[in-house]
Protein backbone atom coordinates (compact mmCIF):
# COMPACT_ATOMS: atom_id res chain seq x y z
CA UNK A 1 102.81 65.68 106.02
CA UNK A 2 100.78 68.53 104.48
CA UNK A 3 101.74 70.79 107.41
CA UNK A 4 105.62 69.96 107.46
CA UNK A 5 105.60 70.79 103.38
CA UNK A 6 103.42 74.11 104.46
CA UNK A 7 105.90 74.99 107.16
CA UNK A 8 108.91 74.44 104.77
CA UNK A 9 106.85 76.70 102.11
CA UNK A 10 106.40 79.21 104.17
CA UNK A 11 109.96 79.43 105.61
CA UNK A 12 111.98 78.99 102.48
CA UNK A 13 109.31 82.43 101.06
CA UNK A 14 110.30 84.54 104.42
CA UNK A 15 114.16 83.41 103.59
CA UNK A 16 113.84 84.48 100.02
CA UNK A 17 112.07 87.98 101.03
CA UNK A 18 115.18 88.12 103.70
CA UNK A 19 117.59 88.18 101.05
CA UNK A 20 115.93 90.47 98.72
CA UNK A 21 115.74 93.07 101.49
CA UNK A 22 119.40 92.21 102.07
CA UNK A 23 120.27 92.60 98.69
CA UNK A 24 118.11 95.79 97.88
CA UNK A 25 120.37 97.39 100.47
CA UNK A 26 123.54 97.11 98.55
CA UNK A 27 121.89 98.05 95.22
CA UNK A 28 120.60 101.31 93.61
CA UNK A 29 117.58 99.59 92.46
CA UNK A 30 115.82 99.34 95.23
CA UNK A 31 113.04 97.41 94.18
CA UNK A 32 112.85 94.83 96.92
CA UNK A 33 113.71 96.84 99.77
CA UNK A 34 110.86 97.13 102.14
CA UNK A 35 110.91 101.03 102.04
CA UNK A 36 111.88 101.58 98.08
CA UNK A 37 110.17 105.25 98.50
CA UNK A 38 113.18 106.60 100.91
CA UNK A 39 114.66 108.72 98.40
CA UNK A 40 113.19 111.82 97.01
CA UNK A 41 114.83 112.74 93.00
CA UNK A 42 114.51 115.69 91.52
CA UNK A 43 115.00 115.61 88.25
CA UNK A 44 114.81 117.53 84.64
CA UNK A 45 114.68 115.16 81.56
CA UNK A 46 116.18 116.66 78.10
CA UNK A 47 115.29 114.18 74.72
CA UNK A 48 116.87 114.58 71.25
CA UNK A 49 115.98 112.47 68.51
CA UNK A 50 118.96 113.34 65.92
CA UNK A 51 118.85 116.99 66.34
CA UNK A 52 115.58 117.84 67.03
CA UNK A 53 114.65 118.68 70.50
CA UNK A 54 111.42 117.18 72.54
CA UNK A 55 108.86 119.23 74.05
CA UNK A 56 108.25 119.08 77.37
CA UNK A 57 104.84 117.33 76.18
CA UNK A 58 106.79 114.98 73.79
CA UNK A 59 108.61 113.85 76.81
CA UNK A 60 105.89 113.10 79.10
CA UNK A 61 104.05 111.31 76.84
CA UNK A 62 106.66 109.42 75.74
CA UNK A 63 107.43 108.56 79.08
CA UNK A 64 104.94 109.03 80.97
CA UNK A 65 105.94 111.30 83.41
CA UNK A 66 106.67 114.91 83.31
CA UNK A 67 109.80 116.49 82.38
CA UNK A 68 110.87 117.77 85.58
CA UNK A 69 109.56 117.04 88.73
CA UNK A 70 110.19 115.33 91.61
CA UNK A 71 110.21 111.32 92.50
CA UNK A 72 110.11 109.20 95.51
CA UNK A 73 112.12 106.65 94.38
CA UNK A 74 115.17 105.82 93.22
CA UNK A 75 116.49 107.61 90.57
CA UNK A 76 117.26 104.40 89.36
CA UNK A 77 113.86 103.56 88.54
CA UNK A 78 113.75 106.54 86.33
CA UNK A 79 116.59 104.84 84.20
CA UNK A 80 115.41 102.15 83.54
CA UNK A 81 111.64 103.48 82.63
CA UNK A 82 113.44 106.08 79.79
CA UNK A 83 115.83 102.95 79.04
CA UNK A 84 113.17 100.79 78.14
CA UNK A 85 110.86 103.47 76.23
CA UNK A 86 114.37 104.28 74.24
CA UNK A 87 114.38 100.60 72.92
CA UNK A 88 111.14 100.39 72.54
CA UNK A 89 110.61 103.61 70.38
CA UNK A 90 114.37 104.33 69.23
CA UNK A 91 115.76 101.22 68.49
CA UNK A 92 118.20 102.53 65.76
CA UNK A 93 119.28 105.13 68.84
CA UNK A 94 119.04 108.00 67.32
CA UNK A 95 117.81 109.71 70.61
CA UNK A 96 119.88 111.26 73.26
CA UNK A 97 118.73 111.60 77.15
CA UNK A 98 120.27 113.79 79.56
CA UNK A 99 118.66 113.76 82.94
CA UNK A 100 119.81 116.06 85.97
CA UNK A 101 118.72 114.77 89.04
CA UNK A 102 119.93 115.40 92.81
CA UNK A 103 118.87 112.94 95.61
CA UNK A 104 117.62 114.43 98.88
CA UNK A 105 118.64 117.47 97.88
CA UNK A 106 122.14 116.61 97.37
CA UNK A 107 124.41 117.76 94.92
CA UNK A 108 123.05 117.49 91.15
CA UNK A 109 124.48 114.66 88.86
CA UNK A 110 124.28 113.62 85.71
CA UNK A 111 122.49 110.71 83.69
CA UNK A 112 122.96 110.00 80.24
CA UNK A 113 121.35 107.46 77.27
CA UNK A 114 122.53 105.88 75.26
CA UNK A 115 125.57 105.49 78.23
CA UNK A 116 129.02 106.24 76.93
């Protein structure tokens, strides 16, 4: 009995990683895809709080990563790390984010917070 409830544990966990994988390839998140570093972003992070400018220090230590560089994963996940900081320390949203990013060396796009 033990084994059979095992064996059913242990299938219905490989089905659920199955569709996560599945599902992470129809997403930009990318967070349950088996490979989530297959992207490289570069990308240049510009932070106003009302009208005053961030340093390029301000902005990595508010986020925690500098304010241009390069990542190997999605741009995505960059999003959401300056989304949460921005509720987290703006919650009145006062501040503006502009990122410029390009993915694999593609063409360079835009990003912006609080999203119009």
């Amino acid at each position: 009995m033990a084994g059979k409830a095992a064996f059913a544990f242990g299938c219905a966990l490989l089905a659920a990683q199955c569709g996560a994988i599945v599902y992470a390839r129809f997403t930009p998140l990318r967070y349950f895809c088996w490979a989530p570093f297959d992207q490289q972003t570069k990308y240049a992070i510009d932070v106003y709080i009302g009208d005053e400018a961030l340093t390029e220090f301000q902005i990595q230590k508010r986020y925690r990563r500098p304010a241009q560089g390069f990542d190997n994963r999605s741009a995505h996940h960059l999003f959401d790390l300056i989304e949460r900081a921005e509720k987290k320390f703006e919650p009145a949203g006062r501040s503006r984010v502009t990122v410029l990013y390009s993915i694999n060396g593609g063409r360079q796009l835009t990003w912006r917070y609080p999203n119009p």
